[in-house]
Protein backbone atom coordinates (compact mmCIF):
# COMPACT_ATOMS: atom_id res chain seq x y z
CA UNK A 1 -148.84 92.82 155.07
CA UNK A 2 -148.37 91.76 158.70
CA UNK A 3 -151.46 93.51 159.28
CA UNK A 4 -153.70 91.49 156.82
CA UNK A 5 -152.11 88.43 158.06
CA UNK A 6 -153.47 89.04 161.37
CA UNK A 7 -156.75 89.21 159.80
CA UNK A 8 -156.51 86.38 157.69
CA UNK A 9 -155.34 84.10 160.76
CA UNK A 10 -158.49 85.37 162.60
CA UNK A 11 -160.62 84.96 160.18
CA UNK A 12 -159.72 81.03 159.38
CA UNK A 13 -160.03 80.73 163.29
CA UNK A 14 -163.70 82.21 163.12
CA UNK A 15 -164.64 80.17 159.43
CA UNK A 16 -163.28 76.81 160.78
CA UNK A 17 -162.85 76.58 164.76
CA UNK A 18 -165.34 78.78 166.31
CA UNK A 19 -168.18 78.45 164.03
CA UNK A 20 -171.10 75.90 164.14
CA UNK A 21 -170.45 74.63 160.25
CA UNK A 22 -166.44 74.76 160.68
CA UNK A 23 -166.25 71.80 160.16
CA UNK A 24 -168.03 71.17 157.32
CA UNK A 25 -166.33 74.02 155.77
CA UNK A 26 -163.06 72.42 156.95
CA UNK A 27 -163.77 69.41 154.69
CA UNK A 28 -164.75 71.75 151.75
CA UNK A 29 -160.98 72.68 151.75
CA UNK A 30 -159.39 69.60 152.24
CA UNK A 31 -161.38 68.55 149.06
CA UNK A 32 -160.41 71.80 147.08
CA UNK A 33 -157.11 71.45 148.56
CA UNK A 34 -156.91 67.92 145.82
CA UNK A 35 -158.50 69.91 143.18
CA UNK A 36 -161.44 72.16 142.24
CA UNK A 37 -165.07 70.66 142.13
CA UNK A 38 -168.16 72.21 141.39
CA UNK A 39 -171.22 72.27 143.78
CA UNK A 40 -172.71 68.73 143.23
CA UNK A 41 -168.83 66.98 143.55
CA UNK A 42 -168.35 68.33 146.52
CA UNK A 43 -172.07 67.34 148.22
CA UNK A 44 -171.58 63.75 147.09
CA UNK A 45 -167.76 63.39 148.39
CA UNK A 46 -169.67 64.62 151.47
CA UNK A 47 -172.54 63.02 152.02
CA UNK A 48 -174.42 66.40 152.35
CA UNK A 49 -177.36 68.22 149.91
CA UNK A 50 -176.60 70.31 147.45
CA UNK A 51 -178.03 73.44 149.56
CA UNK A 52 -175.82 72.59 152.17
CA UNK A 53 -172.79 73.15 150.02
CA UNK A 54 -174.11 76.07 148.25
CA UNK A 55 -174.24 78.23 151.48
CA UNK A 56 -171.06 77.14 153.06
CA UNK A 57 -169.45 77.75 149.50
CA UNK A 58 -171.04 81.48 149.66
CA UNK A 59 -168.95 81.80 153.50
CA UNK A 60 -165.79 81.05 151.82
CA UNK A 61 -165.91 83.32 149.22
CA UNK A 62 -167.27 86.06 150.81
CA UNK A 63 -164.73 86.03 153.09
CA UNK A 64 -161.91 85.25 150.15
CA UNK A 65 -160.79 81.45 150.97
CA UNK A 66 -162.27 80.60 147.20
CA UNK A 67 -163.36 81.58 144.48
CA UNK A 68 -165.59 79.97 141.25
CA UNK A 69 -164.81 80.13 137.79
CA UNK A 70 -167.89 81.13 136.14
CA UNK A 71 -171.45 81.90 137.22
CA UNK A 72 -173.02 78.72 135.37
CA UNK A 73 -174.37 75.75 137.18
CA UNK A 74 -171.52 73.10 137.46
CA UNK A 75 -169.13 76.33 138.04
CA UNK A 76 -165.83 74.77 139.93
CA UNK A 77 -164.83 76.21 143.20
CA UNK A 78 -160.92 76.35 143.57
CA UNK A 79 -158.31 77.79 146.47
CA UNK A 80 -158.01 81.25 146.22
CA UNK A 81 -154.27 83.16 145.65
CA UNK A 82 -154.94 84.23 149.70
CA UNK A 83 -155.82 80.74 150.89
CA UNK A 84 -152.90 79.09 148.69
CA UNK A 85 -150.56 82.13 150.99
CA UNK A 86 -151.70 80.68 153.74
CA UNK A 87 -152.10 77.06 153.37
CA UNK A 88 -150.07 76.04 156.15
CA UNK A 89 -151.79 78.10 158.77
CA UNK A 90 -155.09 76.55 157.13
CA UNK A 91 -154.33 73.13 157.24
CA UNK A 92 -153.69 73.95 160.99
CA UNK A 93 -156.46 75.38 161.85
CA UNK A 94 -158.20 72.08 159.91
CA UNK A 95 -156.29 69.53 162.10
CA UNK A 96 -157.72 71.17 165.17
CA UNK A 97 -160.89 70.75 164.22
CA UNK A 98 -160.92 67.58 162.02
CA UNK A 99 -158.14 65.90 164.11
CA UNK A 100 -154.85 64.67 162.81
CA UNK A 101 -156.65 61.31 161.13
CA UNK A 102 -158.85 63.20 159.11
CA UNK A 103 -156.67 66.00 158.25
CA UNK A 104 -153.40 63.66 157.24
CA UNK A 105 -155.65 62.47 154.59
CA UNK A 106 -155.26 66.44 153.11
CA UNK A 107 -154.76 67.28 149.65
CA UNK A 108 -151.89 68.58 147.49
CA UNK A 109 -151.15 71.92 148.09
């Protein structure tokens, strides 16, 4: 376990602080973090096109931070079980890049 922790702690790093769209990404979260949206939720919460969404979306699961329930159009995105693990660590790694006004206004988990 220590092992994949490692990993995991790298990989938010790469996903949210040393990647161009980390911070869009970082405010996908903090949205899923309230509840799961689909698509078209999220893009209007943001202020961002649909496309936009859709690839950053396709990041985070490939790499295991969601996951979508379904395969139709309208499908929600939610937290994964891995992301939920590591929430704390997450939100962390959110704050540095949002800043603490942005993140405080986090969801539930």
């Amino acid at each position: 376990m220590p092992g994949n922790e490692r990993y995991f702690r790298v990989l938010v790093k790469w996903l949210f602080e040393a990647s161009r769209g980390g911070p869009t990404r970082a405010r996908i979260i903090l949205l899923l973090m309230e509840h799961p949206m689909n698509i078209n939720q999220i893009a209007r919460k943001l202020g961002l096109n649909y496309r936009t969404i859709q690839h950053h979306l396709g990041v985070l699961e490939k790499h295991g931070i969601v996951e979508r329930l379904g395969d139709g159009y309208g499908s929600p995105y939610f937290l994964s079980v891995e992301a939920l693990n590591m929430i704390d660590y997450i939100r962390e790694s959110i704050c540095r890049v949002l800043g603490d006004k942005e993140c405080s206004r986090s969801g539930t988990y």
